[in-house]
C-alpha atoms as a PDB file:
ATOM      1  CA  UNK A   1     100.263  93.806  47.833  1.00  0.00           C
ATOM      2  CA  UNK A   2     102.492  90.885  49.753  1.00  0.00           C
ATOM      3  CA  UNK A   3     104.166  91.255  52.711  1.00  0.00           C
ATOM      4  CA  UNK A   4     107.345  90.429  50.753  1.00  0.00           C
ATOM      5  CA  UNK A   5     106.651  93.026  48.007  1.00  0.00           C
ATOM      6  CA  UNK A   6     105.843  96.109  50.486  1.00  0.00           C
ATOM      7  CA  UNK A   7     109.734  94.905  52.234  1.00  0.00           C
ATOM      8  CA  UNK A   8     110.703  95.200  48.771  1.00  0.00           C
ATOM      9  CA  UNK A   9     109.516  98.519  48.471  1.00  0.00           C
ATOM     10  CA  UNK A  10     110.763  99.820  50.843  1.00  0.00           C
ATOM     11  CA  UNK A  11     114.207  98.709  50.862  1.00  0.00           C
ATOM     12  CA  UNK A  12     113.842 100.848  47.607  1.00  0.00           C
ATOM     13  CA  UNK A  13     113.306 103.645  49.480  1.00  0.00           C
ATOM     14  CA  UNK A  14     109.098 103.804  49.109  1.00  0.00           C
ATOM     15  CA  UNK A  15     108.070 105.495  52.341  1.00  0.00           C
ATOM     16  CA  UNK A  16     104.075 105.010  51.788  1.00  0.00           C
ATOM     17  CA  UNK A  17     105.398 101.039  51.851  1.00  0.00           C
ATOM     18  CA  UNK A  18     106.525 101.724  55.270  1.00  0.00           C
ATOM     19  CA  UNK A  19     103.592 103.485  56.311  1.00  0.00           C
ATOM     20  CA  UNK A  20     101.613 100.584  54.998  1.00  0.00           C
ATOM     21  CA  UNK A  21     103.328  97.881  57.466  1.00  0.00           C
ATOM     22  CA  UNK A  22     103.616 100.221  60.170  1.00  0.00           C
ATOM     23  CA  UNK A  23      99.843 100.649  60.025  1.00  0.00           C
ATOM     24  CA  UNK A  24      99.032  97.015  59.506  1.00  0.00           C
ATOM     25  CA  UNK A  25     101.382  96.346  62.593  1.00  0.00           C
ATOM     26  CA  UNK A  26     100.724  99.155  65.148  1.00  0.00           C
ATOM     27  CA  UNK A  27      98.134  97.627  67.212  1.00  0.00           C
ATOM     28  CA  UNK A  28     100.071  94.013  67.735  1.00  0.00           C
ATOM     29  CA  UNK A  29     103.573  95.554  68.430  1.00  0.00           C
ATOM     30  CA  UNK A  30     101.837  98.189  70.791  1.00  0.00           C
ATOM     31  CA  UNK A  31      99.206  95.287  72.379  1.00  0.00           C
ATOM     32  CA  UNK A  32     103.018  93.719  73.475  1.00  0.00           C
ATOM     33  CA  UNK A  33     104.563  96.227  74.545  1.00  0.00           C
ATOM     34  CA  UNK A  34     101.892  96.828  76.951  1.00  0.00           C
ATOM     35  CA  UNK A  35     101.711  93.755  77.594  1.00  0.00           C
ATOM     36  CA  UNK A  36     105.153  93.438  79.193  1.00  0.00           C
ATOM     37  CA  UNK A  37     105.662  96.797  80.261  1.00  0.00           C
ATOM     38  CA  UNK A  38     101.780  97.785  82.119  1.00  0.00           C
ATOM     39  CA  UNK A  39     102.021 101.104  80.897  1.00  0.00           C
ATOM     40  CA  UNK A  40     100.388 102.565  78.264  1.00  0.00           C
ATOM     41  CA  UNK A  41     103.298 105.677  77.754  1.00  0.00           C
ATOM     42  CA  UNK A  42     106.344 102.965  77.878  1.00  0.00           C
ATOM     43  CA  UNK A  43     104.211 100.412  75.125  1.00  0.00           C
ATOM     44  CA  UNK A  44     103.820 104.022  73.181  1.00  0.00           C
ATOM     45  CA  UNK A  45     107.183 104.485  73.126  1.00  0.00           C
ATOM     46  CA  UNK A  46     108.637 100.529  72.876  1.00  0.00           C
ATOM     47  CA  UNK A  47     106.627 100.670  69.685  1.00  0.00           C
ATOM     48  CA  UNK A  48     107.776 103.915  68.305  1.00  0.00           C
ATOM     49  CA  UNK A  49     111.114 102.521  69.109  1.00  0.00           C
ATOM     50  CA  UNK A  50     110.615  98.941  67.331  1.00  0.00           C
ATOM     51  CA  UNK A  51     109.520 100.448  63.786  1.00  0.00           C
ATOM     52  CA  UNK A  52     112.595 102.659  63.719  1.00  0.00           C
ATOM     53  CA  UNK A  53     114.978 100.049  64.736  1.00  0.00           C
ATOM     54  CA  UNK A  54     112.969  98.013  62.171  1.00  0.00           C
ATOM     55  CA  UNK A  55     113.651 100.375  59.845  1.00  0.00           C
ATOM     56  CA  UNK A  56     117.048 100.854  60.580  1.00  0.00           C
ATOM     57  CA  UNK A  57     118.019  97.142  60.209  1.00  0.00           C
ATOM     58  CA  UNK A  58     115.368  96.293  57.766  1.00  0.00           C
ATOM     59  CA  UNK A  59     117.816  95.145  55.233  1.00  0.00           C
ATOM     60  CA  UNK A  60     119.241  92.562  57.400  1.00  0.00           C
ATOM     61  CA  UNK A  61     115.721  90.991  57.552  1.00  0.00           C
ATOM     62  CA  UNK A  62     114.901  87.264  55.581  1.00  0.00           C
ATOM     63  CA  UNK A  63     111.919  89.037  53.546  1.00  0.00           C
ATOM     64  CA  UNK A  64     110.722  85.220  53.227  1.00  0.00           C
ATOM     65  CA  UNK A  65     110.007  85.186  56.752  1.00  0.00           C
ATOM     66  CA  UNK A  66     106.854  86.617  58.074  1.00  0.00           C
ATOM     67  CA  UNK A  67     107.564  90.115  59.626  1.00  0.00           C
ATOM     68  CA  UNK A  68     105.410  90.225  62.235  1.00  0.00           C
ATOM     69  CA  UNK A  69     107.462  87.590  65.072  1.00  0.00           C
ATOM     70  CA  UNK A  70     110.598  89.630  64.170  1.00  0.00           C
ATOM     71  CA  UNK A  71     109.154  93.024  64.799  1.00  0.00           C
ATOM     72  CA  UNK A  72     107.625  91.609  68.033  1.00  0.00           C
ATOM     73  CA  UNK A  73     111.372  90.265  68.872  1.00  0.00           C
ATOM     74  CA  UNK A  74     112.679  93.610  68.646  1.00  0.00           C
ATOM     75  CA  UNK A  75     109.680  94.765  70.884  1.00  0.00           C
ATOM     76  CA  UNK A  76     110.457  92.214  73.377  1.00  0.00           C
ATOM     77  CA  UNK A  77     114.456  92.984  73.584  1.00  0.00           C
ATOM     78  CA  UNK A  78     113.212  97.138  73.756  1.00  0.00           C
ATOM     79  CA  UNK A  79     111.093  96.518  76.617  1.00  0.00           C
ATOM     80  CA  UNK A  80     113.245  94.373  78.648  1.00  0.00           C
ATOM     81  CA  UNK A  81     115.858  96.489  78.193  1.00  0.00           C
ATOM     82  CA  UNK A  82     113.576  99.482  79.521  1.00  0.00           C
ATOM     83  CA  UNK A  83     112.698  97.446  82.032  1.00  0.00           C
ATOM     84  CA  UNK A  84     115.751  96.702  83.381  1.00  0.00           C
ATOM     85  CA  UNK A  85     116.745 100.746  83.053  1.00  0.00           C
ATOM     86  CA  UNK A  86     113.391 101.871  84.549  1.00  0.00           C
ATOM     87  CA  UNK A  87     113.164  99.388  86.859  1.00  0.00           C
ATOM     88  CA  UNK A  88     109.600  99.386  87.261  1.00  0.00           C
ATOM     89  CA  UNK A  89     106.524  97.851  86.921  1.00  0.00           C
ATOM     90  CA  UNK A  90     103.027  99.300  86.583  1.00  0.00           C
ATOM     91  CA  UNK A  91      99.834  96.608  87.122  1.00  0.00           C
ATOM     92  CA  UNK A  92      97.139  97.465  84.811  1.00  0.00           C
ATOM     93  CA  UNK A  93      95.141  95.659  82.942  1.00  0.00           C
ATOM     94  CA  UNK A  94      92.150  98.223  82.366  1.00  0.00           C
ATOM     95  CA  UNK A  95      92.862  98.111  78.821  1.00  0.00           C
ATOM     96  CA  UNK A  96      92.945  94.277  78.382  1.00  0.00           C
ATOM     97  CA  UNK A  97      89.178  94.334  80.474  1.00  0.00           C
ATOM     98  CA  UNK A  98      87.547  96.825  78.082  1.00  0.00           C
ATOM     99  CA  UNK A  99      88.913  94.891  74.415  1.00  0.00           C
ATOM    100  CA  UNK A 100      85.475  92.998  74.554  1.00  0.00           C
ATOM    101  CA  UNK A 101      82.960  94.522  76.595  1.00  0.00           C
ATOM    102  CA  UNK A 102      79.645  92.790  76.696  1.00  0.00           C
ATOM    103  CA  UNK A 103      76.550  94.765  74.955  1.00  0.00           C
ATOM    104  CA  UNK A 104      74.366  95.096  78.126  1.00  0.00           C
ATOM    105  CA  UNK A 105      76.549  95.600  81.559  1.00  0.00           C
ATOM    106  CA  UNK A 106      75.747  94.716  84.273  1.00  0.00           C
ATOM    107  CA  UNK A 107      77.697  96.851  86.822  1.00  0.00           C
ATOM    108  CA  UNK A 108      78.015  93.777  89.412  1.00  0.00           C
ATOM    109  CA  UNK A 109      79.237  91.622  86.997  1.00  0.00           C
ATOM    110  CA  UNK A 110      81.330  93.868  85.064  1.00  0.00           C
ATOM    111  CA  UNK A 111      82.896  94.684  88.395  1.00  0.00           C
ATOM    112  CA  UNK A 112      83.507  91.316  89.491  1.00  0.00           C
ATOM    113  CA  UNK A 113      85.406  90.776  86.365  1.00  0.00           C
ATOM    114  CA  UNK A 114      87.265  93.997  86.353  1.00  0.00           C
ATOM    115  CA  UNK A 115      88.270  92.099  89.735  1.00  0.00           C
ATOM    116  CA  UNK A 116      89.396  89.225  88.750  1.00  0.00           C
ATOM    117  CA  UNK A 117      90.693  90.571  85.837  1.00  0.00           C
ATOM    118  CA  UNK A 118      93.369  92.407  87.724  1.00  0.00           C
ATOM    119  CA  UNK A 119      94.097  89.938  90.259  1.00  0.00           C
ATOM    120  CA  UNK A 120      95.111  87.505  87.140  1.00  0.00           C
ATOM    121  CA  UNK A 121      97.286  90.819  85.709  1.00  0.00           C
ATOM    122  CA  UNK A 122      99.264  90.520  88.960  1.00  0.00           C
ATOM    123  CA  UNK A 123      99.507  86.498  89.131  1.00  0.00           C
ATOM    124  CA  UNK A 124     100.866  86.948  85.790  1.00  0.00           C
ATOM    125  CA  UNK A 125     103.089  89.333  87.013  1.00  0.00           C
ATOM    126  CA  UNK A 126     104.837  87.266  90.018  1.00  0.00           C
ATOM    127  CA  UNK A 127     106.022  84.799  87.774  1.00  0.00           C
ATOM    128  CA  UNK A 128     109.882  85.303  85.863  1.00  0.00           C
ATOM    129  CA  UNK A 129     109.615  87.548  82.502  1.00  0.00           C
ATOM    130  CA  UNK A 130     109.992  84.585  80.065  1.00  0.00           C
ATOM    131  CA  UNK A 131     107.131  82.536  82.016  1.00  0.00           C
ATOM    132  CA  UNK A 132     105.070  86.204  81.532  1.00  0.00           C
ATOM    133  CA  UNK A 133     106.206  86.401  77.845  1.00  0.00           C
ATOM    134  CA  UNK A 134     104.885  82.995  76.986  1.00  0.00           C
ATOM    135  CA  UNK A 135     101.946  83.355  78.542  1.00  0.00           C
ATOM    136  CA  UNK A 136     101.070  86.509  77.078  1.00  0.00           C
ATOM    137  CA  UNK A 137     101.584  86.031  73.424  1.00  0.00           C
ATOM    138  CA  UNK A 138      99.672  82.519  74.034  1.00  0.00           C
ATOM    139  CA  UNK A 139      96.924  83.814  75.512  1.00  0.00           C
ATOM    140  CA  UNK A 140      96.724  87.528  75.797  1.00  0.00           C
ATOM    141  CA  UNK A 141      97.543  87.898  72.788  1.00  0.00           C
ATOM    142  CA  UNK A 142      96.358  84.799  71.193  1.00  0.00           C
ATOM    143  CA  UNK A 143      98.978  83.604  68.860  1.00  0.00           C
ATOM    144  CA  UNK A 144      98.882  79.805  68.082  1.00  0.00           C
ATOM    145  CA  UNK A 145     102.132  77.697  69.266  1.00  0.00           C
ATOM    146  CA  UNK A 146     103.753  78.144  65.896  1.00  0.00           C
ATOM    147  CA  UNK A 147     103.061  81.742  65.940  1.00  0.00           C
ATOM    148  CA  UNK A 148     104.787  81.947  69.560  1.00  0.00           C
ATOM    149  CA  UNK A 149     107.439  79.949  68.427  1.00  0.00           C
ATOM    150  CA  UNK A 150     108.394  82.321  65.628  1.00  0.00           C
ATOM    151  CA  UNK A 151     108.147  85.320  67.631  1.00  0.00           C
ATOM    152  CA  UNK A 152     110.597  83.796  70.673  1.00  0.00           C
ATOM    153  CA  UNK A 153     112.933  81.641  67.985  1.00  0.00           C
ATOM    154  CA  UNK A 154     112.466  78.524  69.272  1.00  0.00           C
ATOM    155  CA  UNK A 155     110.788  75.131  68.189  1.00  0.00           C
ATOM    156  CA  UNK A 156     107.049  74.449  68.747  1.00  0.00           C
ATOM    157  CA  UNK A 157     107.569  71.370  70.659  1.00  0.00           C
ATOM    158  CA  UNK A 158     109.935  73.757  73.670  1.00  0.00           C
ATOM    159  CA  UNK A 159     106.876  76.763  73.666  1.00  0.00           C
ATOM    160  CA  UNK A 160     104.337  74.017  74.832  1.00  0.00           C
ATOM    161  CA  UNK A 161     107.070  72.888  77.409  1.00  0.00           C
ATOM    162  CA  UNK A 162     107.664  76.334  78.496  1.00  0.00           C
ATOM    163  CA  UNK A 163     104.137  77.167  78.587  1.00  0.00           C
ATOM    164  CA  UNK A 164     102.921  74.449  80.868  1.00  0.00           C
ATOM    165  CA  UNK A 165     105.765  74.978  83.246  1.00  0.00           C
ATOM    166  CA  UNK A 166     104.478  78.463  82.972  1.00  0.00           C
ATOM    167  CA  UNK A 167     101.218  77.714  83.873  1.00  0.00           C
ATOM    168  CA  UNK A 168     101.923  75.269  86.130  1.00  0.00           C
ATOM    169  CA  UNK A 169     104.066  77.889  88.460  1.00  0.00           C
ATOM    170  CA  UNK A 170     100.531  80.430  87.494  1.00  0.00           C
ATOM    171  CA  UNK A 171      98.750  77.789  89.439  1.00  0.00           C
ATOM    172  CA  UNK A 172     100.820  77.523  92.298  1.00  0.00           C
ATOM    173  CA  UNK A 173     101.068  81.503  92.503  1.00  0.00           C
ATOM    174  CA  UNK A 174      97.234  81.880  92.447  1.00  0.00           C
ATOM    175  CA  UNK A 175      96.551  79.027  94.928  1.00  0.00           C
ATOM    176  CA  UNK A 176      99.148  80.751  97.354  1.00  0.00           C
ATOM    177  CA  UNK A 177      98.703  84.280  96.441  1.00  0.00           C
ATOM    178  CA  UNK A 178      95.327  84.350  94.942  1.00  0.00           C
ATOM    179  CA  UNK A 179      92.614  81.885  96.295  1.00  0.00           C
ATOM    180  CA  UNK A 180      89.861  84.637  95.088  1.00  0.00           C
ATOM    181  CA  UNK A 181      91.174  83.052  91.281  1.00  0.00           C
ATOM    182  CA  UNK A 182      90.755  79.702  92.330  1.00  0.00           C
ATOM    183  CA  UNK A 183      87.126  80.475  93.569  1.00  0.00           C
ATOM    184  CA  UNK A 184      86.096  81.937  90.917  1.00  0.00           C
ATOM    185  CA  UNK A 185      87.771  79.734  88.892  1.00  0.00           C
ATOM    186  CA  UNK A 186      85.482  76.296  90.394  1.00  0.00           C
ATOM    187  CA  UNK A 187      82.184  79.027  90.344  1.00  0.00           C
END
């Protein structure tokens, strides 16, 4: 069944319709959360939050659209807006480190990775929230430029902008703050 049909179905009041989305969507809305908020409770809840407000306001959506950038939207407003009422941040990035874990480990390796890994987390993390936001759904999450420019609402042509100023001010945070990146980045 579509996209388009299950929003259908659910605007007529099908519940298992719902369920169907939500499931389909879980892991991508939860995967940004955590990706702007470093904590694995707050991303739990930021999600639980987006599919009710989803729900909620489902009728105002353009069914024509694809859902997925607007439900990560509503994510995005939900966890700045618990950001700015929690008022902290949490650096982790265990979870991103263990999404592809080689078949044989090599504890020195995997350790040096874990490493760098986290030192990257908190380069990311210096720079302003819409420099992070770009950045993550580019590459943490790996949406293509059109992809990010749905989810943020803006054109193609301004996400590439934003995303090499981004990574431009990435580079100049991980030369002053991080040389370890930089080594390991020339290795």
């Amino acid at each position: 069944m579509s996209e388009e049909e299950l929003i259908s179905r659910v605007r007529s009041g099908d519940l298992t319709a719902w369920d169907s989305i939500m499931q389909e969507q879980q892991e991508a809305i939860f995967r940004w959360a955590y990706l702007l908020l470093g904590d694995a409770g707050d991303a739990d809840d930021v999600a639980q939050e987006t599919f009710i407000r989803a729900y909620r306001y489902l009728d105002t959506f353009d069914s024509s659209r694809p859902l997925r950038p607007w439900l990560l939207g509503i994510t995005a407003n939900l966890a700045r807006n618990r950001r700015r009422s929690i008022g902290r941040y949490v650096y982790h990035l265990a979870r991103m480190a263990r999404l592809n874990p080689p078949d044989v480990i090599d504890p020195e390796q995997e350790t040096t990775r874990h490493a760098e890994a986290q030192l990257l987390w908190k380069a990311v993390r210096r720079l302003s929230a819409d420099d992070q936001e770009i950045i993550y759904l580019r590459y943490f999450m790996e949406y293509s430029v059109d992809e990010v420019a749905e989810t943020l609402n803006i054109a193609a042509g301004t996400v590439k902008s934003r995303l090499s100023r981004a990574l431009e001010r990435l580079r100049g945070v991980a030369r002053e703050e991080f040389p370890m990146l930089r080594r390991a980045a020339d290795e």
